[in-house]
PDB file of N, CA and C in Angstrom:
ATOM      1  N   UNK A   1    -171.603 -71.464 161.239  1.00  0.00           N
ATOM      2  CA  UNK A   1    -170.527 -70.698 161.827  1.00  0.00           C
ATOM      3  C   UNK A   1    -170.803 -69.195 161.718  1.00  0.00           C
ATOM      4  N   UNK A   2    -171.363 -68.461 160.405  1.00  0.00           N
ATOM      5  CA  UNK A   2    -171.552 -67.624 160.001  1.00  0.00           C
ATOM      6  C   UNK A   2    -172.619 -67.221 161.369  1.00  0.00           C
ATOM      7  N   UNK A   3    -174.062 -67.881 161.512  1.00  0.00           N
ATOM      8  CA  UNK A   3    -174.462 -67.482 162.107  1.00  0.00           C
ATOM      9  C   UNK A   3    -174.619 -67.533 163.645  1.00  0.00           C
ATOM     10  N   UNK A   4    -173.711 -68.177 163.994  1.00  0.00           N
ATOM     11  CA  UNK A   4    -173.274 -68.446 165.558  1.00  0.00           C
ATOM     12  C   UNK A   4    -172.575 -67.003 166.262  1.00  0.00           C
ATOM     13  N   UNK A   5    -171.672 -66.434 164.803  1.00  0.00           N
ATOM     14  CA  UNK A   5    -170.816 -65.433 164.837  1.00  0.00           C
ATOM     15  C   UNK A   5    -171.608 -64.272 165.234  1.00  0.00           C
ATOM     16  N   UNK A   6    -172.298 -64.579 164.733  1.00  0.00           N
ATOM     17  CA  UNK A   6    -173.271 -62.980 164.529  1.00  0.00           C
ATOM     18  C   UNK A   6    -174.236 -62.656 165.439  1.00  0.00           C
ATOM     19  N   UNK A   7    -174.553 -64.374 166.289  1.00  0.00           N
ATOM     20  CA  UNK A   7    -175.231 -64.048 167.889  1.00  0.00           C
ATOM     21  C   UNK A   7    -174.439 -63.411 168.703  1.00  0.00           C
ATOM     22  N   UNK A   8    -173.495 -64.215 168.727  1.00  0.00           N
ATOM     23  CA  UNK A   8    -172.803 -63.688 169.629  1.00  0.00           C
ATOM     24  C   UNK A   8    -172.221 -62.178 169.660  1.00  0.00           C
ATOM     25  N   UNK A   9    -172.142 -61.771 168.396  1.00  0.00           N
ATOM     26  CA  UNK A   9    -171.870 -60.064 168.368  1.00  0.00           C
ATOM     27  C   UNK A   9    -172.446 -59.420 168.830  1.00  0.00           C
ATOM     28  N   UNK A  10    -174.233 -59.544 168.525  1.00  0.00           N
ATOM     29  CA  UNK A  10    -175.186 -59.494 168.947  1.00  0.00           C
ATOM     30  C   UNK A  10    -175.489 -58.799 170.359  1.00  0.00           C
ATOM     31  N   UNK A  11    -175.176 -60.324 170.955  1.00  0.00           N
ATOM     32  CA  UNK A  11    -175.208 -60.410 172.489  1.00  0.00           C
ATOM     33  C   UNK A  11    -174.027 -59.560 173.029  1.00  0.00           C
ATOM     34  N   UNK A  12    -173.118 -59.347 172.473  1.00  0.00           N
ATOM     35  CA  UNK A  12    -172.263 -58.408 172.720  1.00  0.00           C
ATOM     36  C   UNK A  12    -172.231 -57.205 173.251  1.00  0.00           C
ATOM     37  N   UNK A  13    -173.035 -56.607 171.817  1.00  0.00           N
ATOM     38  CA  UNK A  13    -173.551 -55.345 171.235  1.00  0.00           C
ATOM     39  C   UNK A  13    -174.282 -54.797 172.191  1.00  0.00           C
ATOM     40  N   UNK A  14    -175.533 -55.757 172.680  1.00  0.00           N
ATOM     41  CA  UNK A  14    -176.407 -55.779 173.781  1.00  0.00           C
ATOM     42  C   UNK A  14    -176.059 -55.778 175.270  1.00  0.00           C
ATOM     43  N   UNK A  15    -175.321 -56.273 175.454  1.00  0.00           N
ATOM     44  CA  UNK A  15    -174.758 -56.287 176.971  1.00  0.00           C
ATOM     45  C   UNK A  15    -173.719 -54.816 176.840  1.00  0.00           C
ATOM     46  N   UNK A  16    -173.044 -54.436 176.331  1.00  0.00           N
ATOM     47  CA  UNK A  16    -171.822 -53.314 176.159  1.00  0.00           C
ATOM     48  C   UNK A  16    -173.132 -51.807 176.195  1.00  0.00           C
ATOM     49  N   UNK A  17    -174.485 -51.937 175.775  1.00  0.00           N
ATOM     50  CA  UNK A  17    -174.976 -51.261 175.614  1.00  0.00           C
ATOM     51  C   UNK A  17    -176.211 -51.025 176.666  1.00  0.00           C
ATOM     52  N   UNK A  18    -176.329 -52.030 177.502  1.00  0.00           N
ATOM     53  CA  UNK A  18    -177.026 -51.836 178.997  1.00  0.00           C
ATOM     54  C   UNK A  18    -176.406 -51.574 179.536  1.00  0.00           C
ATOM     55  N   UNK A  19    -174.370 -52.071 179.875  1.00  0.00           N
ATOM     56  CA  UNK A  19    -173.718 -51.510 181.038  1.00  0.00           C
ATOM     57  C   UNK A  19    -173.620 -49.683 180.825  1.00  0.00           C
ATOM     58  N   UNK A  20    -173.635 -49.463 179.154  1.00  0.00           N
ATOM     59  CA  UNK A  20    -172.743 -48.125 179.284  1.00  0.00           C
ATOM     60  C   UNK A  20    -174.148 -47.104 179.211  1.00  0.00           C
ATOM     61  N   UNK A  21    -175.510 -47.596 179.167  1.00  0.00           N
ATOM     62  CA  UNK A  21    -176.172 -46.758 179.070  1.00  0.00           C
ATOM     63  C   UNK A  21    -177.074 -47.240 180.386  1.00  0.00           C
ATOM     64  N   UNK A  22    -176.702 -47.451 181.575  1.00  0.00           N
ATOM     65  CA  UNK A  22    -177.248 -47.557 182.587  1.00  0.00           C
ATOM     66  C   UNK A  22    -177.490 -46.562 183.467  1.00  0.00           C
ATOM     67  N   UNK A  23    -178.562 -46.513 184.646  1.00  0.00           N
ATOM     68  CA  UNK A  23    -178.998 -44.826 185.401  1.00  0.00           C
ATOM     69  C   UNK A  23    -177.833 -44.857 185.880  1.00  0.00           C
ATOM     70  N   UNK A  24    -177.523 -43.702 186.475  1.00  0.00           N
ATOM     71  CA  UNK A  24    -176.785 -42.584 186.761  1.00  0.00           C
ATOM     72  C   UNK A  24    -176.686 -42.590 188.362  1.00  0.00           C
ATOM     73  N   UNK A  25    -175.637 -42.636 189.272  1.00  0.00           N
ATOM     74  CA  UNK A  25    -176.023 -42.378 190.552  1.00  0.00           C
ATOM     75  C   UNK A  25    -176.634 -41.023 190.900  1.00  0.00           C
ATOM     76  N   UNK A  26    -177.326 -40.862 191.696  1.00  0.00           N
ATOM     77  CA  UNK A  26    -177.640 -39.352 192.158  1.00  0.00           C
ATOM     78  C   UNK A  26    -176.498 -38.649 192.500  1.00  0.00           C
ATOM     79  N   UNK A  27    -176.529 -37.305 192.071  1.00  0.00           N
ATOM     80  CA  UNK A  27    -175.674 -36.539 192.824  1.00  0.00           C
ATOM     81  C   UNK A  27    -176.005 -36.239 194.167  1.00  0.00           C
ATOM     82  N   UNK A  28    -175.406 -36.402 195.565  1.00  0.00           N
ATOM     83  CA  UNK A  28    -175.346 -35.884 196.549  1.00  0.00           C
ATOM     84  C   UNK A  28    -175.012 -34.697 196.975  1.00  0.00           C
ATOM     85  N   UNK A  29    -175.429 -34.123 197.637  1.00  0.00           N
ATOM     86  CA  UNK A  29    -175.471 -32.418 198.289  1.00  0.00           C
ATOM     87  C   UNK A  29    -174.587 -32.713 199.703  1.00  0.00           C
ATOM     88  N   UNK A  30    -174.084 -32.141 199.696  1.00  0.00           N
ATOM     89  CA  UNK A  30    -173.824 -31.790 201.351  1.00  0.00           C
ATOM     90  C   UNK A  30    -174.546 -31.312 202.148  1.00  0.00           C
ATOM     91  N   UNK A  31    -174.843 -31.322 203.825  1.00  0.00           N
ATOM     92  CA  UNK A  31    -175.736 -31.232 204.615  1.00  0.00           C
ATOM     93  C   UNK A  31    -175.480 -29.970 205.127  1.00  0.00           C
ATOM     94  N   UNK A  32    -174.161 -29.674 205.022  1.00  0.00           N
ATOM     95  CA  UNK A  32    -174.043 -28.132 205.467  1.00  0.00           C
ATOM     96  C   UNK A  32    -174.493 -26.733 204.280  1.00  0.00           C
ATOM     97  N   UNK A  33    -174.834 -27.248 203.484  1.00  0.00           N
ATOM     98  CA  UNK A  33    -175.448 -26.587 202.158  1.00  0.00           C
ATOM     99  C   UNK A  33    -176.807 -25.894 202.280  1.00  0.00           C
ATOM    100  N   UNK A  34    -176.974 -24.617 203.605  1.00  0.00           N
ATOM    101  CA  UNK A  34    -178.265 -24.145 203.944  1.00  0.00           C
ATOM    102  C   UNK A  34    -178.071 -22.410 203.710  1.00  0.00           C
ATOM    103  N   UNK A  35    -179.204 -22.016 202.847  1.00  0.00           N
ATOM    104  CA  UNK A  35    -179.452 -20.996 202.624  1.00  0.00           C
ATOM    105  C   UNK A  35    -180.203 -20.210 203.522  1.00  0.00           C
ATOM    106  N   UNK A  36    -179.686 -19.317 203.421  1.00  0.00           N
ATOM    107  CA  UNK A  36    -180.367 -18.287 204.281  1.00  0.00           C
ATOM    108  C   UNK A  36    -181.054 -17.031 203.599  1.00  0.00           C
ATOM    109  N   UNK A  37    -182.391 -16.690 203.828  1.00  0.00           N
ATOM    110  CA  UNK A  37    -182.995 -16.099 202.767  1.00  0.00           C
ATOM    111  C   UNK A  37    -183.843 -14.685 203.733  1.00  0.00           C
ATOM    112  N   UNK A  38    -183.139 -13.694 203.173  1.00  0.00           N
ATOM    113  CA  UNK A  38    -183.433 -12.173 203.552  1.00  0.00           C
ATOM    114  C   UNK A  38    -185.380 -11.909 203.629  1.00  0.00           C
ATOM    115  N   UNK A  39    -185.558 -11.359 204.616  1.00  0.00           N
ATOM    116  CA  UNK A  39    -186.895 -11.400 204.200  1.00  0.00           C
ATOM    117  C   UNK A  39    -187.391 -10.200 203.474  1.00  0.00           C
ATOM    118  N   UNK A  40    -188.320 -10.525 202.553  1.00  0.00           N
ATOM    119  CA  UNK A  40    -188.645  -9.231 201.657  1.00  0.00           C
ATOM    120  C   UNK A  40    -188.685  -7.877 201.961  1.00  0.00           C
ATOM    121  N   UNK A  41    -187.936  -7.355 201.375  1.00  0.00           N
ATOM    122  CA  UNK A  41    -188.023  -5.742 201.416  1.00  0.00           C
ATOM    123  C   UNK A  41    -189.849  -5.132 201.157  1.00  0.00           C
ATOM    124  N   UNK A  42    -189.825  -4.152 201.881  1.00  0.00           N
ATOM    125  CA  UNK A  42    -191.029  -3.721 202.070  1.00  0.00           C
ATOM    126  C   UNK A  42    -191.247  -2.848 200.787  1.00  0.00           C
ATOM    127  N   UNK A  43    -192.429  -2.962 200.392  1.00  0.00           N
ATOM    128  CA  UNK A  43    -192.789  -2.287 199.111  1.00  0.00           C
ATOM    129  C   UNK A  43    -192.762  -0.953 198.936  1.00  0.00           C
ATOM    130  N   UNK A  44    -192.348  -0.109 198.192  1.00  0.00           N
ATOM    131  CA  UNK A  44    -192.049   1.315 197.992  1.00  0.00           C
ATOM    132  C   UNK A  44    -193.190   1.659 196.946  1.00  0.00           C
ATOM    133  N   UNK A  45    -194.003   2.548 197.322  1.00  0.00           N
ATOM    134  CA  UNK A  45    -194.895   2.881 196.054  1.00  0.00           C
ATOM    135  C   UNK A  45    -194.167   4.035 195.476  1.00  0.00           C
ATOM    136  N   UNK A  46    -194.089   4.508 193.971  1.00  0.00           N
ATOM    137  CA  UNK A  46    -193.351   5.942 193.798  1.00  0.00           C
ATOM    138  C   UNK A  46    -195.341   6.577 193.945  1.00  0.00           C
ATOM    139  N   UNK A  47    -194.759   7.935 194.000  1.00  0.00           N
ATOM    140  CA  UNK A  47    -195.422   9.259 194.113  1.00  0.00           C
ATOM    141  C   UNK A  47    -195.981   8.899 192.371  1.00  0.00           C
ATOM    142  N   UNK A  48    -197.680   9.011 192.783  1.00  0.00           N
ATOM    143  CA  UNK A  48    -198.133   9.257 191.239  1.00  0.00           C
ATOM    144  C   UNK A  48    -197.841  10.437 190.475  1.00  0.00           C
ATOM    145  N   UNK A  49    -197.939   9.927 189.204  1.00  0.00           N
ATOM    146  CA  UNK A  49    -197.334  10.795 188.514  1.00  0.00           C
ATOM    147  C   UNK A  49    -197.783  11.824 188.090  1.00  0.00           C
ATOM    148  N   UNK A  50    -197.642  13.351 187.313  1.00  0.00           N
ATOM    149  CA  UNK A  50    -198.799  14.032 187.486  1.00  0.00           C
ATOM    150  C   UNK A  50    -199.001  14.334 185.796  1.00  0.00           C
ATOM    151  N   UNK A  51    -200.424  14.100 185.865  1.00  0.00           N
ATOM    152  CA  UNK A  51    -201.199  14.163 184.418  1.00  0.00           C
ATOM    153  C   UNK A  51    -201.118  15.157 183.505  1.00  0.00           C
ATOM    154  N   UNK A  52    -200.008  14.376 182.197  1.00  0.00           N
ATOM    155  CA  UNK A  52    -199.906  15.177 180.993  1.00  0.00           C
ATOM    156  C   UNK A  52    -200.812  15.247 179.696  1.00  0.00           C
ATOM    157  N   UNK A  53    -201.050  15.731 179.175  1.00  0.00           N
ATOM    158  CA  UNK A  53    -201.622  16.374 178.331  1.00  0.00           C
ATOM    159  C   UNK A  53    -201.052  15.831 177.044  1.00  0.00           C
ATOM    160  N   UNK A  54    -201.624  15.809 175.931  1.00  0.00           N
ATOM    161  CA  UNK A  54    -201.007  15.523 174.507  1.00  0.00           C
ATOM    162  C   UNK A  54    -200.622  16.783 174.423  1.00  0.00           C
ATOM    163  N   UNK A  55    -200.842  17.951 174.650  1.00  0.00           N
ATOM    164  CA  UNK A  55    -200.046  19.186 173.926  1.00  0.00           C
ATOM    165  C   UNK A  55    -199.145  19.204 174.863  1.00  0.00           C
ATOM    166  N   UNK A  56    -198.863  19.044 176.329  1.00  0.00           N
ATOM    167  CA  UNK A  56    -197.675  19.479 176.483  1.00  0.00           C
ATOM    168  C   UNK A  56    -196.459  18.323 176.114  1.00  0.00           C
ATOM    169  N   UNK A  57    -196.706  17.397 175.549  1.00  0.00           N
ATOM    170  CA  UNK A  57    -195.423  16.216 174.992  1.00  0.00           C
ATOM    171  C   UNK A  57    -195.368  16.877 173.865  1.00  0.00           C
ATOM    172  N   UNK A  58    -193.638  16.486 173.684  1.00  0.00           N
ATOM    173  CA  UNK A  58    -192.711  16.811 172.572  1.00  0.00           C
ATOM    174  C   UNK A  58    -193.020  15.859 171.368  1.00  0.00           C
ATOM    175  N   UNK A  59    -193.408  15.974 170.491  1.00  0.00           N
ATOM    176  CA  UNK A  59    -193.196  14.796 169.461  1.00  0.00           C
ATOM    177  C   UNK A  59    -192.030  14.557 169.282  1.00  0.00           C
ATOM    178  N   UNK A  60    -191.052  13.767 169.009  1.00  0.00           N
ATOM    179  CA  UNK A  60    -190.391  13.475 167.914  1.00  0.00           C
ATOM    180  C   UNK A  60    -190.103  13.789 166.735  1.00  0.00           C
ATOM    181  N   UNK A  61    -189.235  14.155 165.640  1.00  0.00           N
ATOM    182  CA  UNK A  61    -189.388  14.220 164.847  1.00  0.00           C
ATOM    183  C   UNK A  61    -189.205  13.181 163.446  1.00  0.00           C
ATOM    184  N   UNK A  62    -189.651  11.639 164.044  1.00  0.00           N
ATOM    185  CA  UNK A  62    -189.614  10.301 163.368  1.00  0.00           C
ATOM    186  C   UNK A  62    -190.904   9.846 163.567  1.00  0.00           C
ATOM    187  N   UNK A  63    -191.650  10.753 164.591  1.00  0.00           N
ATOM    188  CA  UNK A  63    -193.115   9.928 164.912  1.00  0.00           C
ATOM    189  C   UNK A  63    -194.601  10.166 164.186  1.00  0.00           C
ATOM    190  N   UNK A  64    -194.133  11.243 163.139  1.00  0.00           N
ATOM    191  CA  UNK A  64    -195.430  11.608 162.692  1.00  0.00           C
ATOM    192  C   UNK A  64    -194.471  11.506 160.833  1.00  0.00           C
ATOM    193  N   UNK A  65    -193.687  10.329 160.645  1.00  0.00           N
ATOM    194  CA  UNK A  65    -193.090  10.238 159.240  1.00  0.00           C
ATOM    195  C   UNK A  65    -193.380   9.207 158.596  1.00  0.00           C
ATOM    196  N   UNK A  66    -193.581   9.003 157.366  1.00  0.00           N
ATOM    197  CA  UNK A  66    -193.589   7.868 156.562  1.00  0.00           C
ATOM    198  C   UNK A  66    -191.853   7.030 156.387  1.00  0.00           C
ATOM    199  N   UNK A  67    -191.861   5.478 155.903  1.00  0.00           N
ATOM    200  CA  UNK A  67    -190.493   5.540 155.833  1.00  0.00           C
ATOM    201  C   UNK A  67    -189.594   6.002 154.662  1.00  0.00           C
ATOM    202  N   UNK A  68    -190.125   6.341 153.699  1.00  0.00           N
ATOM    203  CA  UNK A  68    -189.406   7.400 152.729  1.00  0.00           C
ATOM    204  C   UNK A  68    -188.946   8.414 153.238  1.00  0.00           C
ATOM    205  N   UNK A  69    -190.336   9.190 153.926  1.00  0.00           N
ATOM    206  CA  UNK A  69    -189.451  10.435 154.607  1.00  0.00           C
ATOM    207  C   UNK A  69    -188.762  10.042 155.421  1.00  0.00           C
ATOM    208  N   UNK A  70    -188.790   9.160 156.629  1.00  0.00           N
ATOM    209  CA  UNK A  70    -187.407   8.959 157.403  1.00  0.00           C
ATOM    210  C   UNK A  70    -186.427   8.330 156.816  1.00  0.00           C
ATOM    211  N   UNK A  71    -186.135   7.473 155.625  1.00  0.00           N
ATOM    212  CA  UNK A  71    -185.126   7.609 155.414  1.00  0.00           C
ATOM    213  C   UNK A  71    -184.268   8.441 154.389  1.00  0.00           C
ATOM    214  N   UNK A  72    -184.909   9.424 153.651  1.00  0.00           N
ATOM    215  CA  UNK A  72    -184.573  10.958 153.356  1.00  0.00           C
ATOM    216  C   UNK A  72    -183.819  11.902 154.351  1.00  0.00           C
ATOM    217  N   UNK A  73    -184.843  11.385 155.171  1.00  0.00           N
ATOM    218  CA  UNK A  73    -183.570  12.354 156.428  1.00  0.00           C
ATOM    219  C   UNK A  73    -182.737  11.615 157.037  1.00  0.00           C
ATOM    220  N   UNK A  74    -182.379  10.598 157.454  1.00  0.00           N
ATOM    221  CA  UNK A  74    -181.760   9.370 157.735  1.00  0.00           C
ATOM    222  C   UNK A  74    -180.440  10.231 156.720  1.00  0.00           C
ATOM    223  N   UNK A  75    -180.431  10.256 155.140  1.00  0.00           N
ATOM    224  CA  UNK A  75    -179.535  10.808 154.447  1.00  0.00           C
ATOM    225  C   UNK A  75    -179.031  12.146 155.137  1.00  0.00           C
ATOM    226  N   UNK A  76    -180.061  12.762 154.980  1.00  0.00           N
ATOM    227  CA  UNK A  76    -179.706  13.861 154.925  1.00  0.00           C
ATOM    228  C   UNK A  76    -178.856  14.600 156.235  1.00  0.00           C
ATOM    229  N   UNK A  77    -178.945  13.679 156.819  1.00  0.00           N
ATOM    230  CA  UNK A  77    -178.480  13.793 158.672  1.00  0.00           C
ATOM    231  C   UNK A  77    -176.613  13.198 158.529  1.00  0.00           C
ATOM    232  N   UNK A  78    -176.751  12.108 157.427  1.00  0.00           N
ATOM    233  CA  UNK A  78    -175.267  11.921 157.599  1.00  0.00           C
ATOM    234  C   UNK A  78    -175.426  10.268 158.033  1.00  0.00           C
ATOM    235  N   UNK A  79    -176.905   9.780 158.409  1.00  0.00           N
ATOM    236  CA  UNK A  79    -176.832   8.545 159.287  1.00  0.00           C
ATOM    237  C   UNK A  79    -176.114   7.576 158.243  1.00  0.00           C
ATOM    238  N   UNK A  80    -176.296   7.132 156.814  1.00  0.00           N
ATOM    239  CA  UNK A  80    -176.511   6.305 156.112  1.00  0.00           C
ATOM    240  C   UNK A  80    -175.060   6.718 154.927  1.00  0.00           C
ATOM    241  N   UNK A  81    -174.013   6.722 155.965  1.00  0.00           N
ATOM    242  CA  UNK A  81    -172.769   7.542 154.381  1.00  0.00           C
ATOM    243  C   UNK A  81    -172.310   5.664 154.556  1.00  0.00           C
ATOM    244  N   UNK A  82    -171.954   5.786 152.936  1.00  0.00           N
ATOM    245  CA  UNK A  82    -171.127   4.960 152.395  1.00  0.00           C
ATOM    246  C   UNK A  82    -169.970   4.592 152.817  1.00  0.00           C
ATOM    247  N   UNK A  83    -169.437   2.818 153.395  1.00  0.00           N
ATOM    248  CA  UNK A  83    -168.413   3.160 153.993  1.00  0.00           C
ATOM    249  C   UNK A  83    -167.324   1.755 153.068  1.00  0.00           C
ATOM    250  N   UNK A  84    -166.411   1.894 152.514  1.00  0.00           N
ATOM    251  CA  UNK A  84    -165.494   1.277 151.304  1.00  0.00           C
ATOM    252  C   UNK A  84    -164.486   0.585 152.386  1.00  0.00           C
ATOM    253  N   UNK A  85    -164.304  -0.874 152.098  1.00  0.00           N
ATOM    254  CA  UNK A  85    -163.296  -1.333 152.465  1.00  0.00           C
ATOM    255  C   UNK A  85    -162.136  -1.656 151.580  1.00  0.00           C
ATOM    256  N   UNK A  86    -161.116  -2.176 151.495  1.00  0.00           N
ATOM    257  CA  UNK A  86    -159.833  -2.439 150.463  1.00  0.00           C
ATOM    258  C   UNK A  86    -160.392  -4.367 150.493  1.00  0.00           C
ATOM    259  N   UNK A  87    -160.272  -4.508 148.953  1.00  0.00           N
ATOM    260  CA  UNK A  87    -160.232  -6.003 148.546  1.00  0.00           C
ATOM    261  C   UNK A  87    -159.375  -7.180 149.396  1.00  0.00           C
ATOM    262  N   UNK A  88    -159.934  -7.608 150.130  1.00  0.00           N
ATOM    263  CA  UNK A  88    -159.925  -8.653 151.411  1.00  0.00           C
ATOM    264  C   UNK A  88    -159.051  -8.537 152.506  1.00  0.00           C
ATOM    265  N   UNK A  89    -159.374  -7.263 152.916  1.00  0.00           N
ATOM    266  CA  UNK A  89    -158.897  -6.391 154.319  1.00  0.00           C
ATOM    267  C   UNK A  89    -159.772  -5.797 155.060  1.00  0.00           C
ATOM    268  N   UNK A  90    -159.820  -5.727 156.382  1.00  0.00           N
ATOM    269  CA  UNK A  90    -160.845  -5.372 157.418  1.00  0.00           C
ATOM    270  C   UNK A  90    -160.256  -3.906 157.981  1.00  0.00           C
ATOM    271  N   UNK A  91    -159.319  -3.067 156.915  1.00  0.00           N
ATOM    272  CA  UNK A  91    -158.741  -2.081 157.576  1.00  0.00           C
ATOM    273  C   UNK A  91    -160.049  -1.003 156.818  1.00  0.00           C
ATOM    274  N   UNK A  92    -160.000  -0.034 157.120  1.00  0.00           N
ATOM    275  CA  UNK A  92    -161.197   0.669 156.914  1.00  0.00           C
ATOM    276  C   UNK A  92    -159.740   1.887 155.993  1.00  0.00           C
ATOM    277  N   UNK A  93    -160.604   2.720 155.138  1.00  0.00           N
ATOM    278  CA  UNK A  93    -159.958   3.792 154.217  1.00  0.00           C
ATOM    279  C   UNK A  93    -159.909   4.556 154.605  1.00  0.00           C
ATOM    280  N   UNK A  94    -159.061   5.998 154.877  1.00  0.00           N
ATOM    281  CA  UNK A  94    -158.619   6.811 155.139  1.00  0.00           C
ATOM    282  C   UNK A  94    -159.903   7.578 155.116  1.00  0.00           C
ATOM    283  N   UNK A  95    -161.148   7.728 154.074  1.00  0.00           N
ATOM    284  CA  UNK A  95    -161.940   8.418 153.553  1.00  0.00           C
ATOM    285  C   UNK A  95    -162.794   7.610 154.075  1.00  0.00           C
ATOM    286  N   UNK A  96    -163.161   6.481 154.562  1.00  0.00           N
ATOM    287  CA  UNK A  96    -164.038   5.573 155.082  1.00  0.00           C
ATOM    288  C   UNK A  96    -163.966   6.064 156.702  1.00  0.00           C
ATOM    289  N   UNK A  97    -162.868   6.510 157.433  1.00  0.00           N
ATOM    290  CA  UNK A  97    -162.823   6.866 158.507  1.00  0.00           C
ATOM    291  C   UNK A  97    -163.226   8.562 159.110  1.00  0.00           C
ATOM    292  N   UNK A  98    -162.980   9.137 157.914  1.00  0.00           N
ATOM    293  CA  UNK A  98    -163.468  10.367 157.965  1.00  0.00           C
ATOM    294  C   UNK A  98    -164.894  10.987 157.942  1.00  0.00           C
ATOM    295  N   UNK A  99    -165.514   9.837 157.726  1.00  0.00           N
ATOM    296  CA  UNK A  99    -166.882   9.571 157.547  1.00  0.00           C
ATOM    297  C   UNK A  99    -167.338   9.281 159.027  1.00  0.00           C
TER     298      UNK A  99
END
């Protein structure tokens, strides 16, 4: 009995699991579904550009630094101030905002 029970679950199990995992109909398109496609814009070359020099470019003043020194000045600029919130509040401090 025990194992009569347990074919048949079985066979159950198996059939419930070919119907529900069976292909898929195709999706159908409609026939009036036609694109119409611009023909390419004609190519624009820009005007070459005219030849700079390493002395006449600006450096930077982050491009010739180690990161100690940039972040020394990073300080010293104001980038990196300390900012305090209140114990489990997202409102920012009076002195946190002034910053």
């Amino acid at each position: 009995m025990t194992r009569t029970w347990m074919v048949w679950s079985a066979v159950l199990t198996l059939c419930l699991t070919v119907v529900a995992c069976g292909p898929k109909p195709a999706p159908t398109t409609p026939d009036d579904m036609t694109v119409e496609t611009a023909p390419p814009p004609a190519e624009v070359t820009p005007p070459p550009a005219p030849p700079t020099t390493q002395d006449e470019r600006e450096v930077p003043w982050w491009e010739n630094q180690d990161l100690a020194q940039l972040n020394d000045e990073a300080v010293r600029r104001g980038f990196y101030a300390d900012v305090y919130f209140e114990f489990d509040q997202s409102d920012l401090t009076e002195d946190a905002r002034q910053k």
